[in-house]
C-alpha atoms as a PDB file:
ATOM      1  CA  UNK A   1      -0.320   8.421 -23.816  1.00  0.00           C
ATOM      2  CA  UNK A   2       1.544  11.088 -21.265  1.00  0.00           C
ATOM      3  CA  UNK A   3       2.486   9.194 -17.865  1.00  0.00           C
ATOM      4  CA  UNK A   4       4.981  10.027 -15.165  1.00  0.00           C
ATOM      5  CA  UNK A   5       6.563   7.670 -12.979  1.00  0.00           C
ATOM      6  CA  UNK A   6       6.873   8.392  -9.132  1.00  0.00           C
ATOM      7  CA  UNK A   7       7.865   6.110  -6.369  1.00  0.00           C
ATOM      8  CA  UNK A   8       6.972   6.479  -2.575  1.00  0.00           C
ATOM      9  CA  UNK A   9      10.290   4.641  -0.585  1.00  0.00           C
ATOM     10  CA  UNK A  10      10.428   2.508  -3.987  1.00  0.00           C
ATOM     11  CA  UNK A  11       7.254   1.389  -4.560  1.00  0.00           C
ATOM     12  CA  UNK A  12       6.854   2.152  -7.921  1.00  0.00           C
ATOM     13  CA  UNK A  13       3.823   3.098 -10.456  1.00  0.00           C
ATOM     14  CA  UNK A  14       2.947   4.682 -13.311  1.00  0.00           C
ATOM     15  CA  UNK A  15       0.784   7.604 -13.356  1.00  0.00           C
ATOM     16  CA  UNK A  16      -1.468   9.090 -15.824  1.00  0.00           C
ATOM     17  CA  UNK A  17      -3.528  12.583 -15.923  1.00  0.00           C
ATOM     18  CA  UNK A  18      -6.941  11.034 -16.997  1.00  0.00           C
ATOM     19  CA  UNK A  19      -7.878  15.391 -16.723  1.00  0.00           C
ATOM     20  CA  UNK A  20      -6.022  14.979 -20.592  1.00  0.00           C
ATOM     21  CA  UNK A  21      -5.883  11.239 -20.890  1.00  0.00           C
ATOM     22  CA  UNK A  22      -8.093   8.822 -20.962  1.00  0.00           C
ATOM     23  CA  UNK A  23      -7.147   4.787 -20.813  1.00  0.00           C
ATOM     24  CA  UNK A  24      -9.628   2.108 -22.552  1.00  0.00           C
ATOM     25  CA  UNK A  25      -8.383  -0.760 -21.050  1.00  0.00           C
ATOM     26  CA  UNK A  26      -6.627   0.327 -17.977  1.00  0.00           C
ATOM     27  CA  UNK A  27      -6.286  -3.394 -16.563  1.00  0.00           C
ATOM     28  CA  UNK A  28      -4.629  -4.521 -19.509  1.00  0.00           C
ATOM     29  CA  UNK A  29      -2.065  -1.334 -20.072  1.00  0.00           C
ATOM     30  CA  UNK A  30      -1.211  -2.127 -16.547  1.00  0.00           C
ATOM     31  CA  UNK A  31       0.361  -5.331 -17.603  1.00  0.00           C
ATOM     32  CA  UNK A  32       1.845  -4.758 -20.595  1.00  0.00           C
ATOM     33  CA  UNK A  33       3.682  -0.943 -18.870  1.00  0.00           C
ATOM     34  CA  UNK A  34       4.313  -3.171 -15.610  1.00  0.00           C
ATOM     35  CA  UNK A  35       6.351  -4.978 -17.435  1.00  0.00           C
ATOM     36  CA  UNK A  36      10.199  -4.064 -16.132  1.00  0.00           C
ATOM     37  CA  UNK A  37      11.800  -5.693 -19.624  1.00  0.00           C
ATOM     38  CA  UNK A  38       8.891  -5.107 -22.203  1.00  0.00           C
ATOM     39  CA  UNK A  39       7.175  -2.065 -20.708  1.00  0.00           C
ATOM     40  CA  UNK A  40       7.573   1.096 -18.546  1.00  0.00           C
ATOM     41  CA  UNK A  41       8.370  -0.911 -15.576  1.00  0.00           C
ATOM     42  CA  UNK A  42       6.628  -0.566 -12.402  1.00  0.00           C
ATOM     43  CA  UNK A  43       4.109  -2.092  -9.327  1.00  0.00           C
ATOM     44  CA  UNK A  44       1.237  -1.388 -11.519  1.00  0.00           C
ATOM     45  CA  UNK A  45      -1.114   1.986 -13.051  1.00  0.00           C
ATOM     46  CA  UNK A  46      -2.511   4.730 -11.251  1.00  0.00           C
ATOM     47  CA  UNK A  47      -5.322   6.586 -12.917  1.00  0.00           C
ATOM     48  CA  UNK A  48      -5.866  10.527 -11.482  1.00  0.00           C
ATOM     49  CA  UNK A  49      -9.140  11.625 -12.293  1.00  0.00           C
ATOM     50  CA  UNK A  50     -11.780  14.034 -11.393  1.00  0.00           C
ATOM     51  CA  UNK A  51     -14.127  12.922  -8.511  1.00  0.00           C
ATOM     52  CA  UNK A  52     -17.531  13.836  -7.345  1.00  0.00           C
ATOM     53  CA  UNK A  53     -17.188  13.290  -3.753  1.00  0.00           C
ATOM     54  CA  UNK A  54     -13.615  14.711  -3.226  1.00  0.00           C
ATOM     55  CA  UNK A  55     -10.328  16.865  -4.787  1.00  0.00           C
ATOM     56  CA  UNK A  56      -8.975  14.187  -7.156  1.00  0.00           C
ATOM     57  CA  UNK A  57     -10.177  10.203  -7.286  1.00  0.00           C
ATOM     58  CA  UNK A  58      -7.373   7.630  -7.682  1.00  0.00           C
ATOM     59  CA  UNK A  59      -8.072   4.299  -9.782  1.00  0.00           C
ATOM     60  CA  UNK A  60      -4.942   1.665  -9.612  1.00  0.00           C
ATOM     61  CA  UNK A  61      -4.464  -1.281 -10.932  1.00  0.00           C
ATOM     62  CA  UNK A  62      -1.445  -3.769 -10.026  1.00  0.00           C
ATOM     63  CA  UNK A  63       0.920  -5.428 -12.121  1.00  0.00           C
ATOM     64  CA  UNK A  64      -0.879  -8.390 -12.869  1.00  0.00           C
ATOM     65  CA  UNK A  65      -4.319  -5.856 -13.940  1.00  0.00           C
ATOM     66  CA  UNK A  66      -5.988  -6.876 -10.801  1.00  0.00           C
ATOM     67  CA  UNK A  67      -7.641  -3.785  -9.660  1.00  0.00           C
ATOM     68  CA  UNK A  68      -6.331  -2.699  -6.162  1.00  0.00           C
ATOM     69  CA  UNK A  69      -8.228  -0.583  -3.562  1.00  0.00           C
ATOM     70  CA  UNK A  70      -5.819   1.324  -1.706  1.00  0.00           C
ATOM     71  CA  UNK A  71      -2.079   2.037  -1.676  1.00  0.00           C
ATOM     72  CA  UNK A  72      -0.554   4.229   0.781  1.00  0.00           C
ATOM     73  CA  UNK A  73       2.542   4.974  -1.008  1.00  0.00           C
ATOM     74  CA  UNK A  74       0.701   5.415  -4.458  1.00  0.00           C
ATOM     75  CA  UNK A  75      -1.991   8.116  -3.051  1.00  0.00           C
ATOM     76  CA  UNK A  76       1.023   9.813  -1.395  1.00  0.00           C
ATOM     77  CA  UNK A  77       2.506  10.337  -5.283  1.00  0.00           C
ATOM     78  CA  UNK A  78      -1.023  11.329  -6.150  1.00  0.00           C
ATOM     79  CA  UNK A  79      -1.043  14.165  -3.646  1.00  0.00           C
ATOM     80  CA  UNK A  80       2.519  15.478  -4.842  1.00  0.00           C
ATOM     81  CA  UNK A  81       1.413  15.270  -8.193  1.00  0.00           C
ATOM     82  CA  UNK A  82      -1.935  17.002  -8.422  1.00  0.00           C
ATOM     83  CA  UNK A  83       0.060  19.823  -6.637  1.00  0.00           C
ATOM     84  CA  UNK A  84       3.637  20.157  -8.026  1.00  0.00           C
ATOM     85  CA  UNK A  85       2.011  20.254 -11.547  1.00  0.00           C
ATOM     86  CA  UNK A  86      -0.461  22.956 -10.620  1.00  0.00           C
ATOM     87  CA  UNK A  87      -3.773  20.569 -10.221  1.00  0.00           C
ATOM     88  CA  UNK A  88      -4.489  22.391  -7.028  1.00  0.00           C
ATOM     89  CA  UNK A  89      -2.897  24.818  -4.958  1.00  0.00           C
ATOM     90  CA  UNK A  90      -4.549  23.279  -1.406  1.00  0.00           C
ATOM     91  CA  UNK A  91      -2.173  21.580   1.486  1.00  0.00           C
ATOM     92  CA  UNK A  92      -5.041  19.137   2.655  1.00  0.00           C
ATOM     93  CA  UNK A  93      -6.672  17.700  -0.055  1.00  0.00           C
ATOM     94  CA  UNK A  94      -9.239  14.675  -0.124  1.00  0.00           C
ATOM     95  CA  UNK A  95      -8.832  11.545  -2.799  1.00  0.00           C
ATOM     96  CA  UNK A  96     -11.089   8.937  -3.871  1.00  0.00           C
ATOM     97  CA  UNK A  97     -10.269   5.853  -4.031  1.00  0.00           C
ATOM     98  CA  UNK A  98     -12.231   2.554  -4.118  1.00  0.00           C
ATOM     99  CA  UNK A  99     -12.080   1.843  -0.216  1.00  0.00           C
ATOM    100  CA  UNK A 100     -13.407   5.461   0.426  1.00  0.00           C
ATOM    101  CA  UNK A 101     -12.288   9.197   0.500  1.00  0.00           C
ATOM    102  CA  UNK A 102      -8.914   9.617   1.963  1.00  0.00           C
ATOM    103  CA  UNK A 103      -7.645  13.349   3.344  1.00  0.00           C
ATOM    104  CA  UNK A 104      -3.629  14.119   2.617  1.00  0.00           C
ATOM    105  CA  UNK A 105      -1.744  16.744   4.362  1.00  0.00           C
ATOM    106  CA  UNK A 106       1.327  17.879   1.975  1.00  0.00           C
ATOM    107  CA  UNK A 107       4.028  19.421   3.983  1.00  0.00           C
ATOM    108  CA  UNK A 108       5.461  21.426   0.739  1.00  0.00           C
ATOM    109  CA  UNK A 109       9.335  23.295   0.789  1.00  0.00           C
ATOM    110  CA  UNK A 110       9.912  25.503  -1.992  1.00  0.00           C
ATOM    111  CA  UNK A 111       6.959  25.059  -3.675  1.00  0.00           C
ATOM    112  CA  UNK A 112       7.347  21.119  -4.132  1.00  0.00           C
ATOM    113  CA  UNK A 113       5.994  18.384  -2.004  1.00  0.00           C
ATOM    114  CA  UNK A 114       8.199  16.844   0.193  1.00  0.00           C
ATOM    115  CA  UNK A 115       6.399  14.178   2.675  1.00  0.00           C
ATOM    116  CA  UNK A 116       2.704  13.639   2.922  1.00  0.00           C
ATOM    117  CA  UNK A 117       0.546  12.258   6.036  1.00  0.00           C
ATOM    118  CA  UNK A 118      -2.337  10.174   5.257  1.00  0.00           C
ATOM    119  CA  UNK A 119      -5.533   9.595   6.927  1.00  0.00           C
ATOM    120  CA  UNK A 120      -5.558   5.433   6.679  1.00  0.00           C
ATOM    121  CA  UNK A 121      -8.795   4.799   8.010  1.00  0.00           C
ATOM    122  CA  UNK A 122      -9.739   2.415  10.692  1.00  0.00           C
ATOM    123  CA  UNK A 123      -8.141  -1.105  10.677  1.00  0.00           C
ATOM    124  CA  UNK A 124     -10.705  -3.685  10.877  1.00  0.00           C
ATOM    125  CA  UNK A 125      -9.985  -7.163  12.504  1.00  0.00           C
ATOM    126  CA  UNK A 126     -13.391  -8.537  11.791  1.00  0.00           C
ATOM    127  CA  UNK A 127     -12.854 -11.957   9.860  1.00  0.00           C
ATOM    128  CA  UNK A 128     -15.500 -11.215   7.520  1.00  0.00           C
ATOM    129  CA  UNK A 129     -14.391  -7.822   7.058  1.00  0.00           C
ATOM    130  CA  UNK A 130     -10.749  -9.068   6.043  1.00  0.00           C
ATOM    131  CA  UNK A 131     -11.932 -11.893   4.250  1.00  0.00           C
ATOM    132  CA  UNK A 132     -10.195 -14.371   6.147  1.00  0.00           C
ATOM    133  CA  UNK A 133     -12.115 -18.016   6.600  1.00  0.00           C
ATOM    134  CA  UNK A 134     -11.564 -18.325  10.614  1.00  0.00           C
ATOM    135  CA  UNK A 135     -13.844 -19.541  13.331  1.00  0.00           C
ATOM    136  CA  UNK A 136     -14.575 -16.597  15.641  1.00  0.00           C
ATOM    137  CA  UNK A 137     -14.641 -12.243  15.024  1.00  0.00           C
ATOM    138  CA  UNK A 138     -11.076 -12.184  14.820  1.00  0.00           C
ATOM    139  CA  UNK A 139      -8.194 -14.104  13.291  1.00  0.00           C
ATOM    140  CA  UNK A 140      -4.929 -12.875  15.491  1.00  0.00           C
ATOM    141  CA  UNK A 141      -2.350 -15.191  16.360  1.00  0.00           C
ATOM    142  CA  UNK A 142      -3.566 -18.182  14.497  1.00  0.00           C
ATOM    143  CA  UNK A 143      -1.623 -21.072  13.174  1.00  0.00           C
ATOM    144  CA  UNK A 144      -1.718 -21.640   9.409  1.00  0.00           C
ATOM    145  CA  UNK A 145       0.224 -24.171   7.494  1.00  0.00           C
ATOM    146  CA  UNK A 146       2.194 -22.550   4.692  1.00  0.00           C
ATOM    147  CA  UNK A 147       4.643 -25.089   2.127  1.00  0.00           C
ATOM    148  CA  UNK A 148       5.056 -27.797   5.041  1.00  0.00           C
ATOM    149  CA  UNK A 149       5.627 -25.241   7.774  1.00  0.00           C
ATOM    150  CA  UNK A 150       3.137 -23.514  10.440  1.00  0.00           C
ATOM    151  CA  UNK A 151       3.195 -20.220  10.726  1.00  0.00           C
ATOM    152  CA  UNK A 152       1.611 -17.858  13.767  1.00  0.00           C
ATOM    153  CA  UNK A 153      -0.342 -14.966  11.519  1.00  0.00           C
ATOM    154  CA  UNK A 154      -2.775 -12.364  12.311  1.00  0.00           C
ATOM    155  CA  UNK A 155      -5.164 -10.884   9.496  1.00  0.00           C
ATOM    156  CA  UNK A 156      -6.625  -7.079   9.476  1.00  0.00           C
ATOM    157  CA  UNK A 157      -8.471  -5.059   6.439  1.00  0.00           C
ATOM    158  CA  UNK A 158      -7.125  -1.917   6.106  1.00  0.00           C
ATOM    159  CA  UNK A 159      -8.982  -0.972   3.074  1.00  0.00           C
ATOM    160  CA  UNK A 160      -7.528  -4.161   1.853  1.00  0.00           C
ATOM    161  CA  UNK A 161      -6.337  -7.966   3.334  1.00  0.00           C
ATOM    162  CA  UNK A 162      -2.861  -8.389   5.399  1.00  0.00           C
ATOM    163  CA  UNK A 163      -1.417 -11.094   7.100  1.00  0.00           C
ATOM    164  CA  UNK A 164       0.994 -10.063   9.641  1.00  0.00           C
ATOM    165  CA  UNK A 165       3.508 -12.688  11.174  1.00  0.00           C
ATOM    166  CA  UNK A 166       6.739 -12.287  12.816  1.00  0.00           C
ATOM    167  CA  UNK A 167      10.109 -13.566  11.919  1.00  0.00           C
ATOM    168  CA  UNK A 168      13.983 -13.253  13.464  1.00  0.00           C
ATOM    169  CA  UNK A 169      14.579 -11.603  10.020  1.00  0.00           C
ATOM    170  CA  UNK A 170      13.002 -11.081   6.791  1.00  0.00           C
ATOM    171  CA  UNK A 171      15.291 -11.110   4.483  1.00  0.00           C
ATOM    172  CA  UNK A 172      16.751 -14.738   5.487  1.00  0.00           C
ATOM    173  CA  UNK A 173      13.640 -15.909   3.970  1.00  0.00           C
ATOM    174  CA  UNK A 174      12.978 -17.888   0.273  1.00  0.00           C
ATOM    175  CA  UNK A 175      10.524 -14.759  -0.442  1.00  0.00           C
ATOM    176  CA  UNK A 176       9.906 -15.834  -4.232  1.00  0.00           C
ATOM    177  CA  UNK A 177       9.109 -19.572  -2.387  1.00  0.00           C
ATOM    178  CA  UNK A 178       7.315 -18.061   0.147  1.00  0.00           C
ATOM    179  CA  UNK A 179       5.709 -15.289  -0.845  1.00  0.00           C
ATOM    180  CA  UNK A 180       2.509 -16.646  -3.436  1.00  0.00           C
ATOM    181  CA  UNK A 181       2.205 -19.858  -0.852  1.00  0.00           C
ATOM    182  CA  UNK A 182       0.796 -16.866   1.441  1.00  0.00           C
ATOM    183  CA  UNK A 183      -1.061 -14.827  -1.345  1.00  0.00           C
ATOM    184  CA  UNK A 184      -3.143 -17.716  -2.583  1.00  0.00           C
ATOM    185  CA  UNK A 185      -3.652 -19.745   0.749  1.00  0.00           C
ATOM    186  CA  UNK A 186      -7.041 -21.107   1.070  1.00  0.00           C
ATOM    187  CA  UNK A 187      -7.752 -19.283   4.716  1.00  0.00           C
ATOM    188  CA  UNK A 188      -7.625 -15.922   2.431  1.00  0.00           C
ATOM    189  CA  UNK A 189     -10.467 -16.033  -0.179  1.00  0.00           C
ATOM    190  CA  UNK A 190      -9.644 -12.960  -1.838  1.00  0.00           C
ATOM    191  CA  UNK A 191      -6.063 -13.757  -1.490  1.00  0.00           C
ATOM    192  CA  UNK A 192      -3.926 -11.392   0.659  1.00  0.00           C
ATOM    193  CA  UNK A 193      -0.879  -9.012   1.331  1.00  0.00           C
ATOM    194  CA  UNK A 194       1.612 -10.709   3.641  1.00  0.00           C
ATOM    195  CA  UNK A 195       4.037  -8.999   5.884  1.00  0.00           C
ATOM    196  CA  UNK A 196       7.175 -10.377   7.315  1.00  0.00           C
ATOM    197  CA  UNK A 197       8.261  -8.421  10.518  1.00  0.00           C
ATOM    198  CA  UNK A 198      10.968  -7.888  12.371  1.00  0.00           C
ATOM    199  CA  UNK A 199      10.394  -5.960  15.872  1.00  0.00           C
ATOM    200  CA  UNK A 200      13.770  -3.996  17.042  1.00  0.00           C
ATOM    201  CA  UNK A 201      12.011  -2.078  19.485  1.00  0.00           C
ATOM    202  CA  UNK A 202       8.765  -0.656  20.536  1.00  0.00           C
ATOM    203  CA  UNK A 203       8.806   2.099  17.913  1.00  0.00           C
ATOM    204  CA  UNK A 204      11.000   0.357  15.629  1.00  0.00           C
ATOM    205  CA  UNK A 205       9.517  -2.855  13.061  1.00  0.00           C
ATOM    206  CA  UNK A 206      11.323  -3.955  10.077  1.00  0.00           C
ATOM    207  CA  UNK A 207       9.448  -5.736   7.298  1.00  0.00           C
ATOM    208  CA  UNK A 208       9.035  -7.397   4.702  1.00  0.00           C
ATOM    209  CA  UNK A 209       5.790  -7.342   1.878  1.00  0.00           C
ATOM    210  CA  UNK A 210       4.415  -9.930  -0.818  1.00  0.00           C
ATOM    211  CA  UNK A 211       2.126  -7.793  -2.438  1.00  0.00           C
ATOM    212  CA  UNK A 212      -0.923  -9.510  -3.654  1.00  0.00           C
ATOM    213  CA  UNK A 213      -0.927  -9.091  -7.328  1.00  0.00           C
ATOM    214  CA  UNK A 214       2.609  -7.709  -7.253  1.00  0.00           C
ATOM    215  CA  UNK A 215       4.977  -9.585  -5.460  1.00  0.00           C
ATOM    216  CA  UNK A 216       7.452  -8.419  -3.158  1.00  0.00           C
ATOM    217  CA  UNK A 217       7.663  -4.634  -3.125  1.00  0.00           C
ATOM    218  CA  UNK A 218      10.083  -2.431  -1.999  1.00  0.00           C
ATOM    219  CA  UNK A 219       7.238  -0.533   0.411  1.00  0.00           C
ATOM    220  CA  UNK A 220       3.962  -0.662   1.242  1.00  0.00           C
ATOM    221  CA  UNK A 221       1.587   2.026   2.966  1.00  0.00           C
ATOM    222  CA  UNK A 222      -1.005   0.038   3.391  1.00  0.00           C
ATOM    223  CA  UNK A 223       1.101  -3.012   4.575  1.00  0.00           C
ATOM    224  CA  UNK A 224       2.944  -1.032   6.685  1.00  0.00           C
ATOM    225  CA  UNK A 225      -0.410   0.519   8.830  1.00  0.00           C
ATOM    226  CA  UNK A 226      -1.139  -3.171   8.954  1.00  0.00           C
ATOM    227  CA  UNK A 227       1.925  -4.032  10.303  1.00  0.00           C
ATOM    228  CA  UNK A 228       1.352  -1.660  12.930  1.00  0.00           C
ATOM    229  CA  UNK A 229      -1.955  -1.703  14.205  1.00  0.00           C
ATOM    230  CA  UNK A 230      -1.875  -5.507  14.390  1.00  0.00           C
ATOM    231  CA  UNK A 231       1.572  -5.233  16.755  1.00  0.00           C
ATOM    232  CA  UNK A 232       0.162  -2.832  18.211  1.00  0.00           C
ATOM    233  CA  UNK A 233      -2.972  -4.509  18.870  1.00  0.00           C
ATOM    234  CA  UNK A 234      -0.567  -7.581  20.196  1.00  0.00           C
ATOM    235  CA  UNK A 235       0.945  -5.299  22.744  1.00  0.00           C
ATOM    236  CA  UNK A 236       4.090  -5.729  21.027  1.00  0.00           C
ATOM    237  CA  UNK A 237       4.905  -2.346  20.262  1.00  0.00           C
ATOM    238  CA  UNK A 238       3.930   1.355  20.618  1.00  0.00           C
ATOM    239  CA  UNK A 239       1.051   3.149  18.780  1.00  0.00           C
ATOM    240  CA  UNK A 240       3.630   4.877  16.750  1.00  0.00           C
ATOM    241  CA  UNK A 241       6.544   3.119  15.134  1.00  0.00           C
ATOM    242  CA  UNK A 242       8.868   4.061  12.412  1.00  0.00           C
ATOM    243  CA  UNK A 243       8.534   1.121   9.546  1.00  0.00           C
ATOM    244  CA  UNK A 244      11.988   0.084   7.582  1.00  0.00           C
ATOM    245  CA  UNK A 245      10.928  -1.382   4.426  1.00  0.00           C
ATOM    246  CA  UNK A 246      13.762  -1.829   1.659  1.00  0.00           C
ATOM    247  CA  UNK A 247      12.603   1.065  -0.073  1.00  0.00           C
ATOM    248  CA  UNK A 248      12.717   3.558   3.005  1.00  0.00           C
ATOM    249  CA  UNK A 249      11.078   4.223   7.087  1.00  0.00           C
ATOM    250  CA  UNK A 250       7.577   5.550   6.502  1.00  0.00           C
ATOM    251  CA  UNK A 251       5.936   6.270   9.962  1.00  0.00           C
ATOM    252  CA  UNK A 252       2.563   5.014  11.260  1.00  0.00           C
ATOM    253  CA  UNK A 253       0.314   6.246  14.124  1.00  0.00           C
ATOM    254  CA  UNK A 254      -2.447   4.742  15.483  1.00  0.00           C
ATOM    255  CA  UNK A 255      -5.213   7.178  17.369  1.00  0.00           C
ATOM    256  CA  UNK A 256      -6.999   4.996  19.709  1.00  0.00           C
ATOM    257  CA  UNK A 257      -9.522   7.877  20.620  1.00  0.00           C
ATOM    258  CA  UNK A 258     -10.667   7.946  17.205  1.00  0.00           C
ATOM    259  CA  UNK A 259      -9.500   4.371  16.061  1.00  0.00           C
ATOM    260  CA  UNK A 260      -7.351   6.168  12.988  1.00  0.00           C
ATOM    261  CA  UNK A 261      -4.181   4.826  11.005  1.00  0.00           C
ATOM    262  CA  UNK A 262      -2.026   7.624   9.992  1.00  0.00           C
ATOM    263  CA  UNK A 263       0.936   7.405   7.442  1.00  0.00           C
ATOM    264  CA  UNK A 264       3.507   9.698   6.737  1.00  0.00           C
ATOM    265  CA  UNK A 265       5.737   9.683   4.320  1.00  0.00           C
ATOM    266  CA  UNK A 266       8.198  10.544   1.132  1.00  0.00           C
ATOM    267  CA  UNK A 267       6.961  11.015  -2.587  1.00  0.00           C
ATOM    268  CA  UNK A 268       9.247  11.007  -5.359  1.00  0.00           C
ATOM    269  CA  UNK A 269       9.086  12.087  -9.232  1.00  0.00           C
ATOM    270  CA  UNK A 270      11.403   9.747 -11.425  1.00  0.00           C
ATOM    271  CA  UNK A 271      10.360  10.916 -15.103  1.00  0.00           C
ATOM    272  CA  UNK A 272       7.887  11.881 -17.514  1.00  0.00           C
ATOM    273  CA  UNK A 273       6.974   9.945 -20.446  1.00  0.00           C
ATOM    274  CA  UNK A 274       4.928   8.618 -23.688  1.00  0.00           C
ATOM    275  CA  UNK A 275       4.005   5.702 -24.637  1.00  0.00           C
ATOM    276  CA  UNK A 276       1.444   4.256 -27.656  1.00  0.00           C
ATOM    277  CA  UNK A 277      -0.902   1.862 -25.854  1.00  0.00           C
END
């Protein structure tokens, strides 16, 4: 099997062009090529296939073969892909994924892709919608108990669950410790992605993510429009703020006329390869 890997401010995957491949048992390659020691290495598999409601339809699967819906730094490397390797010649294309269709504008320089904005969708604070097990619609600054400790979190679906919850700094923290104490809490029935922020300013958060099914990661699109909408939501910053993850800044907007997330950010090629699965 052909595959590239591309990263989007270091969070990692492998790609495949299911247009010439196909993959039997994509949840299982994704844990044996996740592997960093035994395999390819990477955050998990991402599928590009034909769709019949948009351009291109994106299927991923995370390290541990847990199918994801979204990722906002994987469908970035989707859109510089199906273009830098001829798939389309289109600067606003559409993907499918399995939270919906998704529109990409590629800003391309010299014929490559360089950054890509994302349409995110709508965040959604509704505790079903999450799924978060709170009294009440919402679940925003709530006290959980996490390893001993309470924490103040807020939950939001953006295609898939966050926690958001605010720290003097992320990195100080036992993240390995930490980190699957949030995933798997009880309060989050389809377990969740957790993000550790740090607010510098009103249009300036740095975080931290425990990606659920991944662990920590060095970005996350999808964590990162969570960050901001629920901050924003708080009052506690802007509705645009650059997000420093370890991997990179990727920069969120949040339309309140329309009640749209918007992402923009780098994609990256790393290398092609083949592998027998």
């Amino acid at each position: 099997m052909k595959f590239t890997k591309m990263q989007g401010c270091g969070n990692d995957y492998i790609y495949v062009n299911c247009f010439a491949e196909s993959v039997p048992d994509p949840s299982g390659t994704s844990i044996r090529l996740s592997d960093r020691h035994f395999g390819v290495g990477g955050d998990g598999l991402v599928l590009i296939s034909p769709s019949d409601t948009a351009d291109f339809d994106m299927d991923m699967y995370n390290a541990d073969g847990s199918r994801s819906g979204m990722c906002g730094n994987a469908i970035r490397c989707v859109g510089k892909y199906v273009y830098d390797r001829g798939l389309t010649d289109k600067k606003v294309i559409t993907i499918s994924t399995q939270t919906g269709v998704k529109t990409l504008w590629l800003d391309v320089k010299d014929g490559a892709v360089q950054t890509v904005r994302v349409c995110m969708g709508k965040p959604d604070f509704r505790c079903d919608a999450v799924p978060v097990a709170g009294e009440g619609e919402t679940f925003l600054r709530q006290d959980i108990t996490v390893l001993g400790e309470t924490w103040n979190v807020s939950a939001v679906s953006v295609g898939n669950p966050h926690c958001v919850t605010y720290v003097d700094d992320p990195y100080a923290l036992d993240f390995e410790r930490i980190g699957p104490a949030f995933e798997n809490h009880p309060v989050f029935p389809a377990r969740v992605n957790t993000e550790f922020i740090q607010i510098i300013d009103e249009h300036t958060l740095k975080m931290r993510v425990w990606e659920r099914g991944s662990g920590e990661t060095f970005a996350c699109g999808t964590g990162a429009s969570a960050a901001l909408a629920v901050t924003a939501k708080l009052g506690l910053c802007a509705d645009e703020a650059d997000l420093i993850l370890r991997g990179g800044t990727l920069h969120i907007e949040w339309d309140r006329e329309t009640d749209l997330l918007y992402m923009t950010g780098p994609a990256t090629f790393v290398f092609d390869g083949e592998v027998e699965i």
